[in-house]
Protein backbone atom coordinates (compact mmCIF):
# COMPACT_ATOMS: atom_id res chain seq x y z
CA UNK A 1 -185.43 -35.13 -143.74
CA UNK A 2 -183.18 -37.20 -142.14
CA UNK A 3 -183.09 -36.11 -138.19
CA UNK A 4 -179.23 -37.36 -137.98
CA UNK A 5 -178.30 -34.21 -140.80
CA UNK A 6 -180.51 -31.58 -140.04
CA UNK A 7 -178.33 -29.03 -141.99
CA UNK A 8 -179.52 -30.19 -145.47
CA UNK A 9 -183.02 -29.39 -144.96
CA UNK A 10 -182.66 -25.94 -145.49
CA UNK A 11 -184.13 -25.12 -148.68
CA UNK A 12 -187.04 -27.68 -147.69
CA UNK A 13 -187.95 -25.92 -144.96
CA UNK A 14 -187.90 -22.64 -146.96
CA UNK A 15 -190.43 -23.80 -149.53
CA UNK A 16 -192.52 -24.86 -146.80
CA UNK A 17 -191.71 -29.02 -147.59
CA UNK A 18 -191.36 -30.45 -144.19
CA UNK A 19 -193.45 -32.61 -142.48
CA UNK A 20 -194.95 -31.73 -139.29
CA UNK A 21 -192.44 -33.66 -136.97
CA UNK A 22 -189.51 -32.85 -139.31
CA UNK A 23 -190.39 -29.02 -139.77
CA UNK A 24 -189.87 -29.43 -135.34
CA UNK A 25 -186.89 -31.21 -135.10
CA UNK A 26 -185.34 -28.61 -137.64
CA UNK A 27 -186.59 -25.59 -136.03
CA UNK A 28 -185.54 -27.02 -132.44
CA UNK A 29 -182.14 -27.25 -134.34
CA UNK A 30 -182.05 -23.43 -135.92
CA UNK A 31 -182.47 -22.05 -131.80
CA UNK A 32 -178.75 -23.57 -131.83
CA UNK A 33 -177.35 -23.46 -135.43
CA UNK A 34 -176.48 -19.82 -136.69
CA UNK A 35 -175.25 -20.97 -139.83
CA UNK A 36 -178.52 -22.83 -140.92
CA UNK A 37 -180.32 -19.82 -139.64
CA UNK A 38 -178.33 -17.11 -141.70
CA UNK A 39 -179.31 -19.63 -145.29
CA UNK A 40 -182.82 -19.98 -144.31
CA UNK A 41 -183.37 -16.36 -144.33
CA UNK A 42 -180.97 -15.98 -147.46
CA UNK A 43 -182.97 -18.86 -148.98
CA UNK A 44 -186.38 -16.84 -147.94
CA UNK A 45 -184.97 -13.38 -149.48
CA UNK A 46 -183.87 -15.28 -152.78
CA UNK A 47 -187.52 -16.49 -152.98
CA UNK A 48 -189.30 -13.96 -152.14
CA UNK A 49 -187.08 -11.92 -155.01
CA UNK A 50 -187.94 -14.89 -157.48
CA UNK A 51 -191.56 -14.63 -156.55
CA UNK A 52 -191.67 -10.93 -157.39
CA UNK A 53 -190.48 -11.50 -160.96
CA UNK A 54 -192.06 -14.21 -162.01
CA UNK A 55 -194.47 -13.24 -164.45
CA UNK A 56 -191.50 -11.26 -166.37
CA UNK A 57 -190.13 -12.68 -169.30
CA UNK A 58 -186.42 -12.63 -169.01
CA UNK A 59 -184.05 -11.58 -172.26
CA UNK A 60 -182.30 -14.16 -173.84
CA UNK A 61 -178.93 -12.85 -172.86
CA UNK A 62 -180.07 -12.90 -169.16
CA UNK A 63 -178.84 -17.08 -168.97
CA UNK A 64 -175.30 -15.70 -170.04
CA UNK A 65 -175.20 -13.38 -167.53
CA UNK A 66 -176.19 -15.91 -164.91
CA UNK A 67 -173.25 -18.33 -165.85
CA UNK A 68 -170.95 -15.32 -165.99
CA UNK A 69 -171.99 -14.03 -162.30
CA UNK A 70 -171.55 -17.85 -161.01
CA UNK A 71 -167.98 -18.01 -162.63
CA UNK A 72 -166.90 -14.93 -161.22
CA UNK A 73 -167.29 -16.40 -157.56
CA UNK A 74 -165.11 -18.44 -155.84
CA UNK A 75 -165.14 -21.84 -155.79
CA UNK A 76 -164.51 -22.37 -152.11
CA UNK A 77 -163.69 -26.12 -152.57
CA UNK A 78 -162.79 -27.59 -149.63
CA UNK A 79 -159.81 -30.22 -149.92
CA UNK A 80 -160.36 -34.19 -150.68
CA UNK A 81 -160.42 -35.68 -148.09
CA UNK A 82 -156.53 -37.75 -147.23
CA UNK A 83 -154.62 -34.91 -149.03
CA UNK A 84 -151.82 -33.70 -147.29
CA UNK A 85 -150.55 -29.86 -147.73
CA UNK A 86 -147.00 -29.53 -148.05
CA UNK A 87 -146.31 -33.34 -148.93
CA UNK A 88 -143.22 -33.88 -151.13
CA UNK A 89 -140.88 -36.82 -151.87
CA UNK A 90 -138.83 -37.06 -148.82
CA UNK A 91 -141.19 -34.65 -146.80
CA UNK A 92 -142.98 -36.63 -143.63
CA UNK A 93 -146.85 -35.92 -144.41
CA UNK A 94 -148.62 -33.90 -141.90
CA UNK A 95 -149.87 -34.97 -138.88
CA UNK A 96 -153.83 -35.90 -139.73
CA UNK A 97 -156.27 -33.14 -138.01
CA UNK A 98 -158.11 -33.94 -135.06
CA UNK A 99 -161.36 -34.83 -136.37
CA UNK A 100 -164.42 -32.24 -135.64
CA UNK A 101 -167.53 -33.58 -133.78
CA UNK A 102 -170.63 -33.44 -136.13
CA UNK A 103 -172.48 -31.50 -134.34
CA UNK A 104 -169.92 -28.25 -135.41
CA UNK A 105 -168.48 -29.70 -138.94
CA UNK A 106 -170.06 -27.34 -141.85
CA UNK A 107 -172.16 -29.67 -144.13
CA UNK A 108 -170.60 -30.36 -147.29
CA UNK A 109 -173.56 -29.44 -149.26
CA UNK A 110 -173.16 -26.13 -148.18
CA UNK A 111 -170.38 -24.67 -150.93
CA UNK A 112 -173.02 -25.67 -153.33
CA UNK A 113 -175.84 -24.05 -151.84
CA UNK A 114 -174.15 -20.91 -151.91
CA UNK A 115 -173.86 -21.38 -155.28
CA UNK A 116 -176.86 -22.37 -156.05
CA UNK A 117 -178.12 -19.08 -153.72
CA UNK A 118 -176.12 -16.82 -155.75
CA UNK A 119 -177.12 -18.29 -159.22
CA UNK A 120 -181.32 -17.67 -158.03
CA UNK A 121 -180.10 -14.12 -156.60
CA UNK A 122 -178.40 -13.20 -160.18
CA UNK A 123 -182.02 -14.53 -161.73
CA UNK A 124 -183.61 -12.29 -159.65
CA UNK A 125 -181.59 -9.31 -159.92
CA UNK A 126 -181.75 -9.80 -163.66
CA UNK A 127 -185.29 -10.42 -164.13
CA UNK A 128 -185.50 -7.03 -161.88
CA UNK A 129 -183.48 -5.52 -164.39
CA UNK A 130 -186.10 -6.71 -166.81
CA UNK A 131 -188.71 -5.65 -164.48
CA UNK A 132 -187.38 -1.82 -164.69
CA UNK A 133 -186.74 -2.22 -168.57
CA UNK A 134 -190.02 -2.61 -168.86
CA UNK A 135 -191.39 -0.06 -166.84
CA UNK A 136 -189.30 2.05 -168.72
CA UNK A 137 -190.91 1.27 -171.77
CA UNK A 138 -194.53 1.71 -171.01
CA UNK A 139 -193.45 5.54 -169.36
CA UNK A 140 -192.27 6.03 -172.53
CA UNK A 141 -195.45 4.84 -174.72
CA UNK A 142 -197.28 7.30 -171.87
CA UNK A 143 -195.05 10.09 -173.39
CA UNK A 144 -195.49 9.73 -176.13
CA UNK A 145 -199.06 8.94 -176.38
CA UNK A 146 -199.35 11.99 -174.24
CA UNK A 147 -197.64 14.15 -176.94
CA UNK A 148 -199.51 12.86 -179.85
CA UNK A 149 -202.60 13.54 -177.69
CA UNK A 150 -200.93 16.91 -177.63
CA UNK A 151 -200.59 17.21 -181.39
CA UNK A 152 -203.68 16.29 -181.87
CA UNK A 153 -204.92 19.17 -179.93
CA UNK A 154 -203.03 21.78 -181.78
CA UNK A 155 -204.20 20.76 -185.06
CA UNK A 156 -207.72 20.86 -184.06
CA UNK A 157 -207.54 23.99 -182.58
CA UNK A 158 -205.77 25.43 -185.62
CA UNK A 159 -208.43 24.13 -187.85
CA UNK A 160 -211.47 25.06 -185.81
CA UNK A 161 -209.97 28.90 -184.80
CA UNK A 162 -211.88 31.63 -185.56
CA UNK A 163 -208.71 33.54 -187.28
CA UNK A 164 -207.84 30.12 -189.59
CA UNK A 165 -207.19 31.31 -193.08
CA UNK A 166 -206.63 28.73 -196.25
CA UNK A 167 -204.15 28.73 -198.98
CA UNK A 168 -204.13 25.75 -201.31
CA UNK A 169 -202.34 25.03 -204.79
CA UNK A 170 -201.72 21.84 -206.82
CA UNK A 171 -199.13 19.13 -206.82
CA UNK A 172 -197.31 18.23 -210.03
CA UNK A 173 -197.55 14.80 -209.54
CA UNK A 174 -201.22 15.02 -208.08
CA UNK A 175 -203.41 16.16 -205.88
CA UNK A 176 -203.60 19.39 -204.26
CA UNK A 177 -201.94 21.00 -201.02
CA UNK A 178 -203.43 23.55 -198.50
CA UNK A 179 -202.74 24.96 -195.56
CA UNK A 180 -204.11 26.24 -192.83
CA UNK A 181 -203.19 29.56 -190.69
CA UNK A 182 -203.85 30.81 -187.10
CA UNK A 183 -202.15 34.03 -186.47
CA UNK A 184 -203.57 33.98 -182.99
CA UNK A 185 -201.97 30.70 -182.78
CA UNK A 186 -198.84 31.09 -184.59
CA UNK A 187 -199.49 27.61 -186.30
CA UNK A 188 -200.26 26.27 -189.40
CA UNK A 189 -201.35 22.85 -190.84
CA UNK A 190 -200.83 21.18 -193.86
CA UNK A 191 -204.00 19.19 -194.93
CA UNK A 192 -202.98 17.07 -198.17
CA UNK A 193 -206.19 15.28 -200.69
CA UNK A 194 -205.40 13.03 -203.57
CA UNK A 195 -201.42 12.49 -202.81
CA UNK A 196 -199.57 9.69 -203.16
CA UNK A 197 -197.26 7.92 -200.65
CA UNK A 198 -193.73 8.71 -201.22
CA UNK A 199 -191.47 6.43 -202.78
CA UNK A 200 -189.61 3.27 -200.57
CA UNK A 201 -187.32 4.62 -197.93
CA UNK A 202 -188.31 8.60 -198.81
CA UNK A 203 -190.73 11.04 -196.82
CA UNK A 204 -192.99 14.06 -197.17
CA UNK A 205 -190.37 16.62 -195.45
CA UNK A 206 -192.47 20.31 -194.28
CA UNK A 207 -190.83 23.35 -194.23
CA UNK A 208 -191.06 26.92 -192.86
CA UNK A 209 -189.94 29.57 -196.30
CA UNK A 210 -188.76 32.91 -195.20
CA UNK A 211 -186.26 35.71 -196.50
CA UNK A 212 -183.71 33.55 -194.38
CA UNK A 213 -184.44 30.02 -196.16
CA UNK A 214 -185.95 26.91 -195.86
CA UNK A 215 -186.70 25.65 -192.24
CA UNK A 216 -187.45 21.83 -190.93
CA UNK A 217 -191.08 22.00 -189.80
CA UNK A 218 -191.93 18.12 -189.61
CA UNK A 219 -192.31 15.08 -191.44
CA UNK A 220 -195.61 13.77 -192.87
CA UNK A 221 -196.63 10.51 -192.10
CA UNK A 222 -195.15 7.94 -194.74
CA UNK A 223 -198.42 5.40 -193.86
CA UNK A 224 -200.94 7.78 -193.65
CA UNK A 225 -200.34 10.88 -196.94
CA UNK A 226 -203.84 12.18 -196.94
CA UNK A 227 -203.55 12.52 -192.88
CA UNK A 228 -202.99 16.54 -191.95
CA UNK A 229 -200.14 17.38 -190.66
CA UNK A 230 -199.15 19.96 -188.09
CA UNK A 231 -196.13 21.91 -188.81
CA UNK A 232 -193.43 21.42 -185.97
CA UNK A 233 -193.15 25.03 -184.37
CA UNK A 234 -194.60 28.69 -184.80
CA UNK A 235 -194.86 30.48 -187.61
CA UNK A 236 -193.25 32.89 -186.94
CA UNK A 237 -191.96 34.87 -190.01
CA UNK A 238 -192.34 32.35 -192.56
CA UNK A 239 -193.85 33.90 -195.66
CA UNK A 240 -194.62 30.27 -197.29
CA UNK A 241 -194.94 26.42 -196.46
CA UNK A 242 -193.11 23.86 -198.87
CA UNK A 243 -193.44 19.84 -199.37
CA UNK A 244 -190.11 17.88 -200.30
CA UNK A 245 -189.45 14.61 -201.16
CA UNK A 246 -186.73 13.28 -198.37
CA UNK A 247 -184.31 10.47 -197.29
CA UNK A 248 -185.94 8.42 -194.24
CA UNK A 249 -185.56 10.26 -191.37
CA UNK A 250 -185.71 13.66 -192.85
CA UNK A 251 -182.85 16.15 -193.62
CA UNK A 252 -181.68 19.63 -192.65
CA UNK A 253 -182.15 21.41 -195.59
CA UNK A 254 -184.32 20.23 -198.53
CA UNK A 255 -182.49 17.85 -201.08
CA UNK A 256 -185.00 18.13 -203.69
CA UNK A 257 -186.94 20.82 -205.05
CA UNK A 258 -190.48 21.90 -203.13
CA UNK A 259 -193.71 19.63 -204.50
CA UNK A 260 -195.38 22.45 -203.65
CA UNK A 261 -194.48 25.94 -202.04
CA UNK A 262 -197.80 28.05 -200.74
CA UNK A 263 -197.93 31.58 -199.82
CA UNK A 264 -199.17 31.65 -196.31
CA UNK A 265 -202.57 33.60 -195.96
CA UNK A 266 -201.93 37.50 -195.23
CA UNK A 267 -197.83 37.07 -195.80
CA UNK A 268 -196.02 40.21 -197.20
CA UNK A 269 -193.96 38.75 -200.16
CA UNK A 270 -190.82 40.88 -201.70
């Protein structure tokens, strides 16, 4: 740092750059400089920010939105030097300003470094942004590992209750179907053997049968058609359980008729 222009050795002094004698002078010259004193603590914030988020990997859109934030600011360009506001043909030109002394004229690397300040706080307020996305993510892979977890736990403890009753019957196209019932419960699991996945872009839709219809209860796992499946909600009155063949995604009411339709265990029929 050159001792004659303290007020560019801002950033230096930030990141800790200085030499001993240097790192001195400048602080001897903060005690009397309030505007170098307001950017080195801006310049420690921004880092400290940027040091926070470092090990996140910022989107690809995040560069756009940098550029963006730094065009929406003003420019704050400061005049060339020998223009004259006001100057026309025939107009006198302005009488030149008294110069400033040095010790109080703003630095003219300073319009950049505010730039420069606001394009590392837009970083770091995007790559917090990130920071949260993220976050976000994992709480929901907790949820939803927690509710698996969850499932997981109901279907055992349908299958292992005292009161579990079977009903099974065959599937046209193969295989066999049966299902499992807990009264105490009030839920009932499908367990599948010798089925085959479902066609490209279709599912193994469940349903609930009653006197009032056909009712969603779940959609099989498309990777995994031997895996049992719990039916989504109680039993209720449902008198049967019924396997469809559905778009992706599942449907309201069946589109196709039932694989397979069992009479739960200890139903009344009509």
């Amino acid at each position: 740092m050159g001792t004659e222009n303290p007020h560019e050795a801002t950033a230096a002094y930030v990141l800790d750059a200085l030499a001993e004698p240097e790192r001195a002078v400048f602080e001897a010259h903060l005690e009397t400089c309030p505007d170098c004193a307001r950017e080195v603590r801006e310049f420690a914030a921004t880092a400290a920010l940027l040091g926070a988020a470092a090990a996140v990997e910022p989107p690809p859109a995040l560069r756009g939105a940098v550029l963006r934030r730094i065009r929406e600011l003003p420019a704050g360009a400061e005049p060339e030097p020998g223009a004259v506001r006001g100057a026309g043909p025939g107009t006198a030109p302005a009488p030149e300003p008294e110069p400033v002394p040095a010790r109080h004229r703003a630095p003219r690397h300073r319009a950049w470094s505010r730039w420069a300040l606001a394009a590392c706080l837009a970083v770091a307020a995007g790559l917090g942004g990130v920071a949260a996305w993220q976050y976000q993510r994992a709480d929901t892979a907790r949820q939803q590992a927690r509710a698996a977890e969850a499932r997981e736990a109901a279907l055992a403890g349908v299958l292992s209750a005292p009161d579990a009753r079977l009903a099974s019957g065959r599937i046209p196209d193969g295989g066999t179907g049966t299902v499992v019932l807990s009264r105490e419960r009030d839920r009932a699991v499908f367990v599948p053997s010798g089925m085959a996945a479902p066609p490209a872009g279709r599912v193994y839709q469940l349903w609930f049968a009653g006197p009032g219809g056909m009712r969603p209860a779940g959609l099989m796992d498309p990777a995994r058609p031997g895996a049992p499946a719990l039916l989504a909600g109680p039993v209720g009155g449902a008198t049967g359980v019924g396997v469809t063949v559905e778009p992706e995604g599942g449907s309201a009411a069946p589109t196709t008729a039932p694989l397979v339709l069992l009479a739960l265990p200890g139903a009344r029929t009509a």
